[in-house]
PDB file of N, CA and C in Angstrom:
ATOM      1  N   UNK A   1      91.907  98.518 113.648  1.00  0.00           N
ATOM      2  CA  UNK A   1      90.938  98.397 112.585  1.00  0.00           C
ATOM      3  C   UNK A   1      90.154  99.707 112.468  1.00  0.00           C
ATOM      4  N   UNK A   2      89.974 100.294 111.049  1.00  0.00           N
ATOM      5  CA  UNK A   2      89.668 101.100 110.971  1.00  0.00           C
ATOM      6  C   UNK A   2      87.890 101.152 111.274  1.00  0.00           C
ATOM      7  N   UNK A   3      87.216 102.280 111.594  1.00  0.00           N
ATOM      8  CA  UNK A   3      85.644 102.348 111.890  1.00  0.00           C
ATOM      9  C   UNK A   3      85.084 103.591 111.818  1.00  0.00           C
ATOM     10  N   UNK A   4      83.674 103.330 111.897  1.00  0.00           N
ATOM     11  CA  UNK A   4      83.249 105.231 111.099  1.00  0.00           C
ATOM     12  C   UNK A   4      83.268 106.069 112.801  1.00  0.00           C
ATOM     13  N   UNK A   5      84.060 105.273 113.425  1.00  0.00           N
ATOM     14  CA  UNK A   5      83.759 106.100 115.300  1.00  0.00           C
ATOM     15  C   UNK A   5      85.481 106.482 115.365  1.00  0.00           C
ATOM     16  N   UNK A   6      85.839 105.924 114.697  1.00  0.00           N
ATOM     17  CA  UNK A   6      87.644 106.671 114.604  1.00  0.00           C
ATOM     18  C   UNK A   6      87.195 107.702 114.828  1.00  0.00           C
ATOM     19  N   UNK A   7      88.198 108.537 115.757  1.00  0.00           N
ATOM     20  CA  UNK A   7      88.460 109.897 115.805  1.00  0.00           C
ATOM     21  C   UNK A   7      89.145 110.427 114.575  1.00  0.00           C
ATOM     22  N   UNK A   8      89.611 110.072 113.735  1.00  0.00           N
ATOM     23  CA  UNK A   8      90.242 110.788 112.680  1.00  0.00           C
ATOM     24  C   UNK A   8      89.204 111.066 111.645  1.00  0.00           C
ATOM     25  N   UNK A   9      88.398 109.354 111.624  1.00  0.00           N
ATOM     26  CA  UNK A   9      87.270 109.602 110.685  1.00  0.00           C
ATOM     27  C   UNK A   9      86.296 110.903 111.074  1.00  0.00           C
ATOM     28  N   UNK A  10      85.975 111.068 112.422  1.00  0.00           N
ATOM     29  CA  UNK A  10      84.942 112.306 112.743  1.00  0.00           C
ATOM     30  C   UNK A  10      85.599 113.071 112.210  1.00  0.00           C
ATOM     31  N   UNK A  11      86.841 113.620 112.590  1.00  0.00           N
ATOM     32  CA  UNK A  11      87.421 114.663 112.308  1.00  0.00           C
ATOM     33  C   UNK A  11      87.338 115.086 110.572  1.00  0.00           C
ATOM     34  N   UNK A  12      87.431 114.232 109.902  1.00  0.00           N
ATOM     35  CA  UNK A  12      86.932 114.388 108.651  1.00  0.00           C
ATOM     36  C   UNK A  12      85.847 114.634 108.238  1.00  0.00           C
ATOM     37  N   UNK A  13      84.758 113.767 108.667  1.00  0.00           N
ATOM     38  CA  UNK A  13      83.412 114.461 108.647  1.00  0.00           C
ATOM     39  C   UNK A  13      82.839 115.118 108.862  1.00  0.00           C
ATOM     40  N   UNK A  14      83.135 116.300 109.894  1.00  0.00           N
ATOM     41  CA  UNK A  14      83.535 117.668 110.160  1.00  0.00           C
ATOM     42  C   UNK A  14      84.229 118.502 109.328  1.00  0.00           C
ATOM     43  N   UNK A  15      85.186 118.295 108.789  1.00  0.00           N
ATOM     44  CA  UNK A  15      86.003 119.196 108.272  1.00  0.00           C
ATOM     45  C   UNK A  15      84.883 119.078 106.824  1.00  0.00           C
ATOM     46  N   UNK A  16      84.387 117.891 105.999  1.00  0.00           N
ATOM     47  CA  UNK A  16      84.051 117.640 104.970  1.00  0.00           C
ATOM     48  C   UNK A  16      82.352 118.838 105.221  1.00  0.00           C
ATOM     49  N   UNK A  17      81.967 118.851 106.019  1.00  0.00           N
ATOM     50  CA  UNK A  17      80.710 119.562 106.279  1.00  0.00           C
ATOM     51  C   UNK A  17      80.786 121.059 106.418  1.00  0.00           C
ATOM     52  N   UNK A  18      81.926 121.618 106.974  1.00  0.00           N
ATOM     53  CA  UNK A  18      82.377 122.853 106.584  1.00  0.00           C
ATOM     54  C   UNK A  18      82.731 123.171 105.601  1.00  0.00           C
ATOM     55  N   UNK A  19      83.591 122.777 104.859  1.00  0.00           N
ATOM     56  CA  UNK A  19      83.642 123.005 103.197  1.00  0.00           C
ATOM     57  C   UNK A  19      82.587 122.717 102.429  1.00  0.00           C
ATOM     58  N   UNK A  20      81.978 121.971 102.535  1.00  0.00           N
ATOM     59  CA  UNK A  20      80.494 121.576 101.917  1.00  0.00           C
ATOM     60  C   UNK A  20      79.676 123.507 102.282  1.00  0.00           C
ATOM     61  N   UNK A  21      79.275 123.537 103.799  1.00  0.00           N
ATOM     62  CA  UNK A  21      78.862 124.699 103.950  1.00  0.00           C
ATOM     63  C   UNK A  21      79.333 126.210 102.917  1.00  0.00           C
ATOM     64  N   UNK A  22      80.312 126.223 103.128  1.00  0.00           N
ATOM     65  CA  UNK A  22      81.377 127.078 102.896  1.00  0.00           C
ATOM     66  C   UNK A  22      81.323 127.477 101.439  1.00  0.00           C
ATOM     67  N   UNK A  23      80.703 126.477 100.662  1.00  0.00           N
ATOM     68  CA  UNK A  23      80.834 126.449  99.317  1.00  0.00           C
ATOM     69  C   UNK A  23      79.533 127.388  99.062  1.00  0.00           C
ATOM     70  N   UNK A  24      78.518 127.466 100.146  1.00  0.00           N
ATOM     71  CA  UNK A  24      76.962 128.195  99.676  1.00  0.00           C
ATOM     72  C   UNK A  24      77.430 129.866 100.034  1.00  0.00           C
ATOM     73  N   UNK A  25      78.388 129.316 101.866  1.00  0.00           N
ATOM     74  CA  UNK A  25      78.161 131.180 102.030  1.00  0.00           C
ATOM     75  C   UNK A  25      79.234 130.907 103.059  1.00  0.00           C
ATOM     76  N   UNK A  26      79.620 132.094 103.086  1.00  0.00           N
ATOM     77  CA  UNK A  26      80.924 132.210 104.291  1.00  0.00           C
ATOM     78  C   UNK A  26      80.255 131.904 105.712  1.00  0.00           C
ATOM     79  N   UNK A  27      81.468 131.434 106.608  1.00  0.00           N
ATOM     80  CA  UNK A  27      81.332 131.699 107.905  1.00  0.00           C
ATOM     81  C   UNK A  27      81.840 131.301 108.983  1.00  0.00           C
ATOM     82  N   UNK A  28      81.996 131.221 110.063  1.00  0.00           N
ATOM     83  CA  UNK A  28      82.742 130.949 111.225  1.00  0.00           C
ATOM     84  C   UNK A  28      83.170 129.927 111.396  1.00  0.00           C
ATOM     85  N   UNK A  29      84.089 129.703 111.743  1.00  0.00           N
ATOM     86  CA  UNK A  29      84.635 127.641 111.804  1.00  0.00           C
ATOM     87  C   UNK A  29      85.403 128.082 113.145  1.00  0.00           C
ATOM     88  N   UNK A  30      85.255 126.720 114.247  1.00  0.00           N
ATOM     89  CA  UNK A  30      86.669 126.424 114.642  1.00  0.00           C
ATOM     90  C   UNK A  30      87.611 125.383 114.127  1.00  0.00           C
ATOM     91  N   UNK A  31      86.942 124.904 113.182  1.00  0.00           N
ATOM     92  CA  UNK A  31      87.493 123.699 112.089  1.00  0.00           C
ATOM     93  C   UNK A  31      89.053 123.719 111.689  1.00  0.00           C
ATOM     94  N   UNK A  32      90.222 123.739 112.575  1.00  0.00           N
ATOM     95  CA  UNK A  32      91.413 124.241 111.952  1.00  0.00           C
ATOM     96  C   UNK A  32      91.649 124.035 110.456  1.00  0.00           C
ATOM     97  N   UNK A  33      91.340 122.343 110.606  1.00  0.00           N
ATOM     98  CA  UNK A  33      91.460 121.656 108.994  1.00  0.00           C
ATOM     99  C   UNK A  33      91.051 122.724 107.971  1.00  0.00           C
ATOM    100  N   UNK A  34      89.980 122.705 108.209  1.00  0.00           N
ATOM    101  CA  UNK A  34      88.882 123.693 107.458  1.00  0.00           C
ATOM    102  C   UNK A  34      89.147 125.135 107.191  1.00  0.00           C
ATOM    103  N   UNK A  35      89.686 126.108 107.834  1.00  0.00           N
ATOM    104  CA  UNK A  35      90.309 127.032 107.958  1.00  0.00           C
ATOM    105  C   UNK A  35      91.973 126.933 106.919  1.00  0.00           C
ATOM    106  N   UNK A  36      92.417 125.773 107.253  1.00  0.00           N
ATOM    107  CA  UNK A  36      93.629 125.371 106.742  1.00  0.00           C
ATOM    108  C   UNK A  36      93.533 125.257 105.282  1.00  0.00           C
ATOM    109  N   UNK A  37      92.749 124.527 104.665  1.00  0.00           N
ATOM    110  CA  UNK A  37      91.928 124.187 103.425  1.00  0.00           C
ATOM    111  C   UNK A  37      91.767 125.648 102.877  1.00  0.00           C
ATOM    112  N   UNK A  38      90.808 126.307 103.217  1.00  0.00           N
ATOM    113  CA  UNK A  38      90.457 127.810 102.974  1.00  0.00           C
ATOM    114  C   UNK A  38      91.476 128.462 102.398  1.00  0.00           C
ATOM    115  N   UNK A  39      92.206 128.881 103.602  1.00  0.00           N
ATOM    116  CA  UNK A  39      93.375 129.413 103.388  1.00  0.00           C
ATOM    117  C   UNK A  39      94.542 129.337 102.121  1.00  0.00           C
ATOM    118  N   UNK A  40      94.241 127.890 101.680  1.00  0.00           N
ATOM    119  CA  UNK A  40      95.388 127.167 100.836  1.00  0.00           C
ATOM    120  C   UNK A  40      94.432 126.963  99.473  1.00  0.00           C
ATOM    121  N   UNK A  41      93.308 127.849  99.323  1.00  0.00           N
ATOM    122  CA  UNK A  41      91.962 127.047  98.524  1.00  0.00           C
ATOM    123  C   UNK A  41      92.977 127.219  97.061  1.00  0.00           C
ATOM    124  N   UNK A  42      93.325 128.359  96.915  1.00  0.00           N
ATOM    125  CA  UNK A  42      94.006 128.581  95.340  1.00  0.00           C
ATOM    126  C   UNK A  42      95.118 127.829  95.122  1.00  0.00           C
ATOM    127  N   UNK A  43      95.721 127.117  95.799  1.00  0.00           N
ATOM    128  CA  UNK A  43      97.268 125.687  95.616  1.00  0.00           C
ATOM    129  C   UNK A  43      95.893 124.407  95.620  1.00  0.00           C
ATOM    130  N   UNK A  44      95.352 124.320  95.936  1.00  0.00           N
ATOM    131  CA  UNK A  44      94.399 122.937  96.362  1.00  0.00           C
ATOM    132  C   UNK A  44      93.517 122.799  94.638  1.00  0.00           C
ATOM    133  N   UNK A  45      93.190 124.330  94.626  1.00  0.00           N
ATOM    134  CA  UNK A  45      92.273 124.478  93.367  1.00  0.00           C
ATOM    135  C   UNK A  45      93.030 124.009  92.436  1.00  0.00           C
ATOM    136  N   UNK A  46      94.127 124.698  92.080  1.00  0.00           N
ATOM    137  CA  UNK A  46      95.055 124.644  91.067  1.00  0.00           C
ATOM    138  C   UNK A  46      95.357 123.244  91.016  1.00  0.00           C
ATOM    139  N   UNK A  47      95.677 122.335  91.506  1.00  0.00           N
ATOM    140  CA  UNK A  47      96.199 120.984  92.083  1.00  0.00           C
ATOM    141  C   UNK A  47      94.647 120.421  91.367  1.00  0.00           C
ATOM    142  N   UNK A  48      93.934 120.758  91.757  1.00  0.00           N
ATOM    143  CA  UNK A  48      92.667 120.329  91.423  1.00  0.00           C
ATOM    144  C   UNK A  48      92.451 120.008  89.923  1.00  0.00           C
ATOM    145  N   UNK A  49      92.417 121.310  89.565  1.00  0.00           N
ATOM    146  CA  UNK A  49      92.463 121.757  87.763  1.00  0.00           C
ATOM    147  C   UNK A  49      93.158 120.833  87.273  1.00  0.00           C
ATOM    148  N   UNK A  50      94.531 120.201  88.231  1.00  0.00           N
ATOM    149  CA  UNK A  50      95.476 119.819  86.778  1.00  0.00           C
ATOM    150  C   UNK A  50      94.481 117.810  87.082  1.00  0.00           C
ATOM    151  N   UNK A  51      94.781 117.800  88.362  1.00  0.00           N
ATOM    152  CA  UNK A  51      94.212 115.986  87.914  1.00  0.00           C
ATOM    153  C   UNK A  51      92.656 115.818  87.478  1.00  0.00           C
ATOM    154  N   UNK A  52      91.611 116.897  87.207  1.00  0.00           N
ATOM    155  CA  UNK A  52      90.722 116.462  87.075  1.00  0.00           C
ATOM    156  C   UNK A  52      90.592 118.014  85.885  1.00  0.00           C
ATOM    157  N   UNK A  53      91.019 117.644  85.016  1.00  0.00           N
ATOM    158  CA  UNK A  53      90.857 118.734  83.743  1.00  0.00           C
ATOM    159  C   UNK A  53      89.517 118.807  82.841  1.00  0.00           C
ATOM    160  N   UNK A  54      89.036 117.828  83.032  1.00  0.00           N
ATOM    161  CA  UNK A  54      87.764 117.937  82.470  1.00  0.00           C
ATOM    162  C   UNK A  54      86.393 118.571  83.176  1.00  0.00           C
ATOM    163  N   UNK A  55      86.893 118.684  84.363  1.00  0.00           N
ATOM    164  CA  UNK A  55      85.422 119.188  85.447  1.00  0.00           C
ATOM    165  C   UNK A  55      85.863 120.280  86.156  1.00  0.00           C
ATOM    166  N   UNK A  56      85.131 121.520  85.267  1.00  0.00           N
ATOM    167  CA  UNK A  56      85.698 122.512  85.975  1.00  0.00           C
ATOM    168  C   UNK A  56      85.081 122.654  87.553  1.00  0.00           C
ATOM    169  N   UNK A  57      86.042 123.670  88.328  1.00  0.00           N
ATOM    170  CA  UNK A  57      85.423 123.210  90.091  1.00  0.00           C
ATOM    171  C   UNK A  57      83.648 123.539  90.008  1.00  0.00           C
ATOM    172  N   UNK A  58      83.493 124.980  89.208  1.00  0.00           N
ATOM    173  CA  UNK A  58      82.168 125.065  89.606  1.00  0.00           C
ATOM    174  C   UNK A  58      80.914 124.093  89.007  1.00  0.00           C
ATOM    175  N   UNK A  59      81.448 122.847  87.965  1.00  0.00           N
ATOM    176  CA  UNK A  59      80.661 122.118  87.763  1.00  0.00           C
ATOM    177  C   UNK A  59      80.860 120.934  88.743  1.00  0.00           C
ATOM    178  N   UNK A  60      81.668 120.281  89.309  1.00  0.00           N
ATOM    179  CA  UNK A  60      81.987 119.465  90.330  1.00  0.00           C
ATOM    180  C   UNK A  60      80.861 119.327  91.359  1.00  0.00           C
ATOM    181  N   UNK A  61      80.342 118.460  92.025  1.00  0.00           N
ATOM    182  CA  UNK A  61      79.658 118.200  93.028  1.00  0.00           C
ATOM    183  C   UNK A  61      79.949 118.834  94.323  1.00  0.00           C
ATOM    184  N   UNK A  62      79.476 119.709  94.806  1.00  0.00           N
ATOM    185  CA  UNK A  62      79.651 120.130  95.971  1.00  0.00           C
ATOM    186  C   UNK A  62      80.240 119.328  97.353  1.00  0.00           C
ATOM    187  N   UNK A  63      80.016 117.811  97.118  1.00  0.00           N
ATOM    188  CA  UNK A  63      80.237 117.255  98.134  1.00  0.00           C
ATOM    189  C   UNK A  63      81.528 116.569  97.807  1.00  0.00           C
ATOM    190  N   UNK A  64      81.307 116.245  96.408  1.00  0.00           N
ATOM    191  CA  UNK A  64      82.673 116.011  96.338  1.00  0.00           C
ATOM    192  C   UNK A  64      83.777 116.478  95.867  1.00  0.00           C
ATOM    193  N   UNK A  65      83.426 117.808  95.650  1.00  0.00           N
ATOM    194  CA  UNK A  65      84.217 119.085  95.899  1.00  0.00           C
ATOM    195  C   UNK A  65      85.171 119.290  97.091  1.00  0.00           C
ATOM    196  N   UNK A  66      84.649 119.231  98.304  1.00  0.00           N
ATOM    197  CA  UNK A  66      84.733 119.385  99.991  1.00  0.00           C
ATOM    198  C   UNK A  66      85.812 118.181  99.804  1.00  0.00           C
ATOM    199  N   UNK A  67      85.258 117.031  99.801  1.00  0.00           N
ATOM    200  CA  UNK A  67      86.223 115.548  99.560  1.00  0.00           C
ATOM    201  C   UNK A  67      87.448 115.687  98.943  1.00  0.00           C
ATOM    202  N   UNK A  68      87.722 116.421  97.936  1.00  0.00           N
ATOM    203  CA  UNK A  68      88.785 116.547  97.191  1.00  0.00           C
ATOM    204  C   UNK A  68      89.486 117.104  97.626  1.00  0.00           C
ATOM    205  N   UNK A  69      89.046 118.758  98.454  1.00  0.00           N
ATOM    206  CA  UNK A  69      89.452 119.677  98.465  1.00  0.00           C
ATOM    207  C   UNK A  69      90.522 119.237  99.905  1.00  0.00           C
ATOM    208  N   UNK A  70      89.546 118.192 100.676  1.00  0.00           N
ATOM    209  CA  UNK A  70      90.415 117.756 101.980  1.00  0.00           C
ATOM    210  C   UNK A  70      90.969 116.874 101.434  1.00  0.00           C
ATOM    211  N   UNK A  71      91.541 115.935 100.788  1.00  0.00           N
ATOM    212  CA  UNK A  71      92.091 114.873 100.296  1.00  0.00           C
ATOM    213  C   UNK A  71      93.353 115.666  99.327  1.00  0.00           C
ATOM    214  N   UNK A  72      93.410 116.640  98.579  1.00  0.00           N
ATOM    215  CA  UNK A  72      95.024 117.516  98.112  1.00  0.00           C
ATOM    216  C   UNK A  72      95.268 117.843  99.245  1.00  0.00           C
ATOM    217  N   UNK A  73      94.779 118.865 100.242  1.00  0.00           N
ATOM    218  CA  UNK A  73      95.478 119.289 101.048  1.00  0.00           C
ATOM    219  C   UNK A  73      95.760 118.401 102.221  1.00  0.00           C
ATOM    220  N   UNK A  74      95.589 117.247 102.415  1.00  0.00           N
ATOM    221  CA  UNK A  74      96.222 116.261 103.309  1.00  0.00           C
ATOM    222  C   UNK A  74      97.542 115.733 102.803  1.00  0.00           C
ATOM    223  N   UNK A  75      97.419 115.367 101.066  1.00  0.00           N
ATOM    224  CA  UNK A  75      98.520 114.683 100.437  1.00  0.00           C
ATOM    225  C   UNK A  75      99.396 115.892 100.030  1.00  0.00           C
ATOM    226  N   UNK A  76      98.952 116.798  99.547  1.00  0.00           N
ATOM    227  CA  UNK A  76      99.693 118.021  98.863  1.00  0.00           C
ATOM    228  C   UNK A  76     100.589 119.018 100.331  1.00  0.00           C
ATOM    229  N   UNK A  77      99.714 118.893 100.749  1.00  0.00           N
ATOM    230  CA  UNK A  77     100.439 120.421 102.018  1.00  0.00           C
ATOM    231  C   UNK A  77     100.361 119.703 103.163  1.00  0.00           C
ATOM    232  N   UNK A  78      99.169 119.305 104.602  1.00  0.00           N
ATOM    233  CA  UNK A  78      99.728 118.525 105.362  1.00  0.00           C
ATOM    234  C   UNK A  78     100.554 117.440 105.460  1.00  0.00           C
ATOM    235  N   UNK A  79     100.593 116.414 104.532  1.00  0.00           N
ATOM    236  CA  UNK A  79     101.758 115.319 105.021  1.00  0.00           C
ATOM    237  C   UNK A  79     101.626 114.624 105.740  1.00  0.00           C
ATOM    238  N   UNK A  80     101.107 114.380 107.375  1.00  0.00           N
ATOM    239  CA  UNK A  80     100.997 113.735 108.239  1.00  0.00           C
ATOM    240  C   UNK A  80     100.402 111.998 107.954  1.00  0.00           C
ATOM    241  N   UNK A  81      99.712 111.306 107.281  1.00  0.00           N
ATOM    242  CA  UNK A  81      99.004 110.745 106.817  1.00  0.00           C
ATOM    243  C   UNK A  81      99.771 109.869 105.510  1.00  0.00           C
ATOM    244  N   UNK A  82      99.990 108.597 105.241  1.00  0.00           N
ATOM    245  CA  UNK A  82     100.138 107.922 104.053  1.00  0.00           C
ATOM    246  C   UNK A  82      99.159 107.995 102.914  1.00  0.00           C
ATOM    247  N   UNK A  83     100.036 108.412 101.697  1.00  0.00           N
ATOM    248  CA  UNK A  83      99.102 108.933 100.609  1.00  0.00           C
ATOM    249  C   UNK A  83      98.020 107.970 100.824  1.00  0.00           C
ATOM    250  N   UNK A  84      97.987 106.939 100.479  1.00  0.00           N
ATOM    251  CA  UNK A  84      96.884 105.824 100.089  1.00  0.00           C
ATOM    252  C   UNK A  84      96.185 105.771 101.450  1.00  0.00           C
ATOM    253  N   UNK A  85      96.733 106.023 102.459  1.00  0.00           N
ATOM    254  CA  UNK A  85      95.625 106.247 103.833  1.00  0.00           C
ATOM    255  C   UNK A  85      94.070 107.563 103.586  1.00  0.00           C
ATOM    256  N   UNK A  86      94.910 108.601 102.828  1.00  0.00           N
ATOM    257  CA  UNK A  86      93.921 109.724 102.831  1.00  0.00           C
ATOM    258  C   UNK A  86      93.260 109.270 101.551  1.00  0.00           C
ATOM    259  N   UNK A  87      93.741 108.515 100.034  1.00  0.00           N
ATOM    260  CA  UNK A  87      92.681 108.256  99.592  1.00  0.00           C
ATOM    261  C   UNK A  87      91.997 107.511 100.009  1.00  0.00           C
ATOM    262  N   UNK A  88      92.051 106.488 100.750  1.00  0.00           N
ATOM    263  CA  UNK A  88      91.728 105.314 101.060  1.00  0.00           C
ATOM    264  C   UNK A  88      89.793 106.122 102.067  1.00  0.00           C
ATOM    265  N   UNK A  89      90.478 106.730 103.194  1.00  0.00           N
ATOM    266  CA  UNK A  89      89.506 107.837 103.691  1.00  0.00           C
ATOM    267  C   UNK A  89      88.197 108.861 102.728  1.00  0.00           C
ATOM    268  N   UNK A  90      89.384 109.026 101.926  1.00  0.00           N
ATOM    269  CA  UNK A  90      88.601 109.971 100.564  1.00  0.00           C
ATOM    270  C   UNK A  90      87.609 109.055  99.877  1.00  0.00           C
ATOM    271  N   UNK A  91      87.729 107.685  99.744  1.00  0.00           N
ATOM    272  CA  UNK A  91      86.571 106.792  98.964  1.00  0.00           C
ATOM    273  C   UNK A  91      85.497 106.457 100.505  1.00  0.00           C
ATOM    274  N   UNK A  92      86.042 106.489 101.356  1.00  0.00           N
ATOM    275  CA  UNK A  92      84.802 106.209 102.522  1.00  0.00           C
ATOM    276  C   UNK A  92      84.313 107.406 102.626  1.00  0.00           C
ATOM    277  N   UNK A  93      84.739 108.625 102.537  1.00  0.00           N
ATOM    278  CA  UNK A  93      84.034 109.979 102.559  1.00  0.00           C
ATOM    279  C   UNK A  93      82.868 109.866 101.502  1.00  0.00           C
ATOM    280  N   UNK A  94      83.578 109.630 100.255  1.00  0.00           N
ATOM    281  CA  UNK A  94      82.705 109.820  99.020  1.00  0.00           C
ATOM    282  C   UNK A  94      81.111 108.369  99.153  1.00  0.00           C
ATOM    283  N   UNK A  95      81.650 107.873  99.334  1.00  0.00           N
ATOM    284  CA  UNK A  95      80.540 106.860  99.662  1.00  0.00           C
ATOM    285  C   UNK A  95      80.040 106.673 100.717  1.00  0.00           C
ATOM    286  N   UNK A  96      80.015 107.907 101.669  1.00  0.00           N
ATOM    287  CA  UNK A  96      79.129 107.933 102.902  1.00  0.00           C
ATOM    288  C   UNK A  96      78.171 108.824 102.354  1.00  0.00           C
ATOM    289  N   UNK A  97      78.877 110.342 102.248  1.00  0.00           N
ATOM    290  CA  UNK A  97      78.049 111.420 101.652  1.00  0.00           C
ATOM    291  C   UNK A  97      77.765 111.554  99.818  1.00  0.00           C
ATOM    292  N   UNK A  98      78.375 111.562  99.387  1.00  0.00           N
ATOM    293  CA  UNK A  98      78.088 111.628  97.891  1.00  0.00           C
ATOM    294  C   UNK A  98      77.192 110.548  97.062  1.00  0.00           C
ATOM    295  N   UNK A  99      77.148 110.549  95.785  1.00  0.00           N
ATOM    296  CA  UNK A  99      76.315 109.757  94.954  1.00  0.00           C
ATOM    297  C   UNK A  99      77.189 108.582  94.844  1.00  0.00           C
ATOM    298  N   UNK A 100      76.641 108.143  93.872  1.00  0.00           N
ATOM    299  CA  UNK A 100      77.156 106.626  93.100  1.00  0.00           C
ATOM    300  C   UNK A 100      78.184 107.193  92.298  1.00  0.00           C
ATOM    301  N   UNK A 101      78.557 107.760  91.513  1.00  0.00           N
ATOM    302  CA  UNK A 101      79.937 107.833  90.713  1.00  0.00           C
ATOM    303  C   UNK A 101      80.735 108.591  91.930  1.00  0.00           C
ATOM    304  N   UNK A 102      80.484 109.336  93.017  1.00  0.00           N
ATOM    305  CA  UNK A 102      81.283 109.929  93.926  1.00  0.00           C
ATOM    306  C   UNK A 102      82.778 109.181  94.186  1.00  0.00           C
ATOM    307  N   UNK A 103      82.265 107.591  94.555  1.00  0.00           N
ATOM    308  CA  UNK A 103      83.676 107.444  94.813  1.00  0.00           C
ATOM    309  C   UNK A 103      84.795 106.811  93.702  1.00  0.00           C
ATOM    310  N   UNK A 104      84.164 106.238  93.057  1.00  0.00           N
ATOM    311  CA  UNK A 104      85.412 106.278  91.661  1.00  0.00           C
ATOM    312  C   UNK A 104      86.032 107.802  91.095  1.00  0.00           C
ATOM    313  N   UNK A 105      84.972 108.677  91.171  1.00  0.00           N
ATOM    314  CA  UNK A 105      85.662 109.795  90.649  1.00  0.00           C
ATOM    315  C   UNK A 105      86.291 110.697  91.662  1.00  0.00           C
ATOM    316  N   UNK A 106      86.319 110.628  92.859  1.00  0.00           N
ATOM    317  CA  UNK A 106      87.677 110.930  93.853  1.00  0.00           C
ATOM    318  C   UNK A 106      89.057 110.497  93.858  1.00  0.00           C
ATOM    319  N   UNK A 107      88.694 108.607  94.120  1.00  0.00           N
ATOM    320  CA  UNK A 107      89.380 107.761  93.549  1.00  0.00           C
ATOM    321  C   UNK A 107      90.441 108.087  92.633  1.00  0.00           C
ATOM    322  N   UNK A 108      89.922 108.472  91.204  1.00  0.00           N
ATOM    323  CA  UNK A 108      90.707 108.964  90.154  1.00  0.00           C
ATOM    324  C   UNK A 108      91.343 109.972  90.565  1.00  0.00           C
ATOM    325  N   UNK A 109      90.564 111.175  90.615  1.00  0.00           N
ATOM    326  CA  UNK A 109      91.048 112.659  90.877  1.00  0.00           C
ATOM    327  C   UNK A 109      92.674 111.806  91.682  1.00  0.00           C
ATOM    328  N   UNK A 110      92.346 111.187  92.604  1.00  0.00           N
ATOM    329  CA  UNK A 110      93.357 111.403  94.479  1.00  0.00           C
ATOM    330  C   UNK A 110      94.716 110.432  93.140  1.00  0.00           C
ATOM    331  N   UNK A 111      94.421 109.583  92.780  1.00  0.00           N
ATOM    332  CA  UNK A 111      95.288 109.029  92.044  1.00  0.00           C
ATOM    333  C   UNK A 111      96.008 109.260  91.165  1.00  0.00           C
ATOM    334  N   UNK A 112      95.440 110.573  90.297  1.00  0.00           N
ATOM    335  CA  UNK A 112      95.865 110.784  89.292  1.00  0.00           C
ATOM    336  C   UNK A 112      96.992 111.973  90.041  1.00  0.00           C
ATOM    337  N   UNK A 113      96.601 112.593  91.243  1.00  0.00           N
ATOM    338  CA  UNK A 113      97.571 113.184  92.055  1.00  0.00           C
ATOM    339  C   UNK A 113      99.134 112.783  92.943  1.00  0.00           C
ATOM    340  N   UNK A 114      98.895 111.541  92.686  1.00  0.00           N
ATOM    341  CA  UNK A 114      99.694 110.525  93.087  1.00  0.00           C
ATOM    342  C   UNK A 114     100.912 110.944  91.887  1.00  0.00           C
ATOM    343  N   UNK A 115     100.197 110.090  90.766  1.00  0.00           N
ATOM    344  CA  UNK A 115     101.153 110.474  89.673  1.00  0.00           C
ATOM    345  C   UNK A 115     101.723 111.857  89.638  1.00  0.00           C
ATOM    346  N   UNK A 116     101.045 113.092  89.454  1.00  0.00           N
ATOM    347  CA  UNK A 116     101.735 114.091  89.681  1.00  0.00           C
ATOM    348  C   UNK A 116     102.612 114.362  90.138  1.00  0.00           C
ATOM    349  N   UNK A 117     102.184 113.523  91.377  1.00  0.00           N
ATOM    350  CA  UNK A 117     103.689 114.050  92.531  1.00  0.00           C
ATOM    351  C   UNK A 117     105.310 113.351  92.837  1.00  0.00           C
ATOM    352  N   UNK A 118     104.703 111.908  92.117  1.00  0.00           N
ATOM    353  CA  UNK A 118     105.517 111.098  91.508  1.00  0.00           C
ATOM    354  C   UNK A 118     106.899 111.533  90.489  1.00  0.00           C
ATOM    355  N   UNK A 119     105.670 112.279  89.689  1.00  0.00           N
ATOM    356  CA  UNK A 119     106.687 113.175  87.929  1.00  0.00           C
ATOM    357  C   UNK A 119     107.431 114.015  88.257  1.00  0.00           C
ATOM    358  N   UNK A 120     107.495 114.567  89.552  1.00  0.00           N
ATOM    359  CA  UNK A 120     107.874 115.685  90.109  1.00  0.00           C
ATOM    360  C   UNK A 120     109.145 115.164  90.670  1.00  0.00           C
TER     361      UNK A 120
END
């Protein structure tokens, strides 16, 4: 049964707090995830652009910016994880840290990525 003391869940909430950071000013991580993310930011972005075309990144919520940004690159480039496991994660992210529309509009975004990858 899943719980917010999972080790996978920390591990997310970590990784989600470095990209959150990351977004004001550069700086040191041992965060692999996070580093990993970084690294891959322009495939994640792009990926980004296409399921959520109406919100460009720099109008997007910072937090749930971070959320997204770990939620493509889990489904898009790591793999390890069942799609609907990392959204599934991605709506408990968004509704721990973010607002009230946070987690429907992850939700969408992570779904509408689904389809993408589907068409493909």
């Amino acid at each position: 049964m899943k719980t917010s003391l999972d080790p996978r869940h920390k591990k997310r909430q970590e990784t989600i707090k470095v990209l959150y950071a990351e977004s004001f000013h550069t700086q040191p991580t041992d965060n692999l995830t996070a580093k990993a993310i970084l690294s891959s930011l322009k495939k994640v972005d792009r990926m980004l652009f296409k399921v959520a075309p109406g919100f460009p990144i720099e109008k997007i919520n910072k937090v749930d910016l971070a959320i997204l940004r770990l939620g493509i690159y889990e489904i898009l480039i790591e793999k390890k994880q069942p799609q609907k496991v990392v959204i599934d994660e991605a709506i408990e992210l968004a509704k721990e840290f973010g607002g009230d529309t946070s987690p429907g509009f992850v939700n969408g975004a992570l779904g509408k990525l689904i389809k993408v990858i589907e068409k493909k």
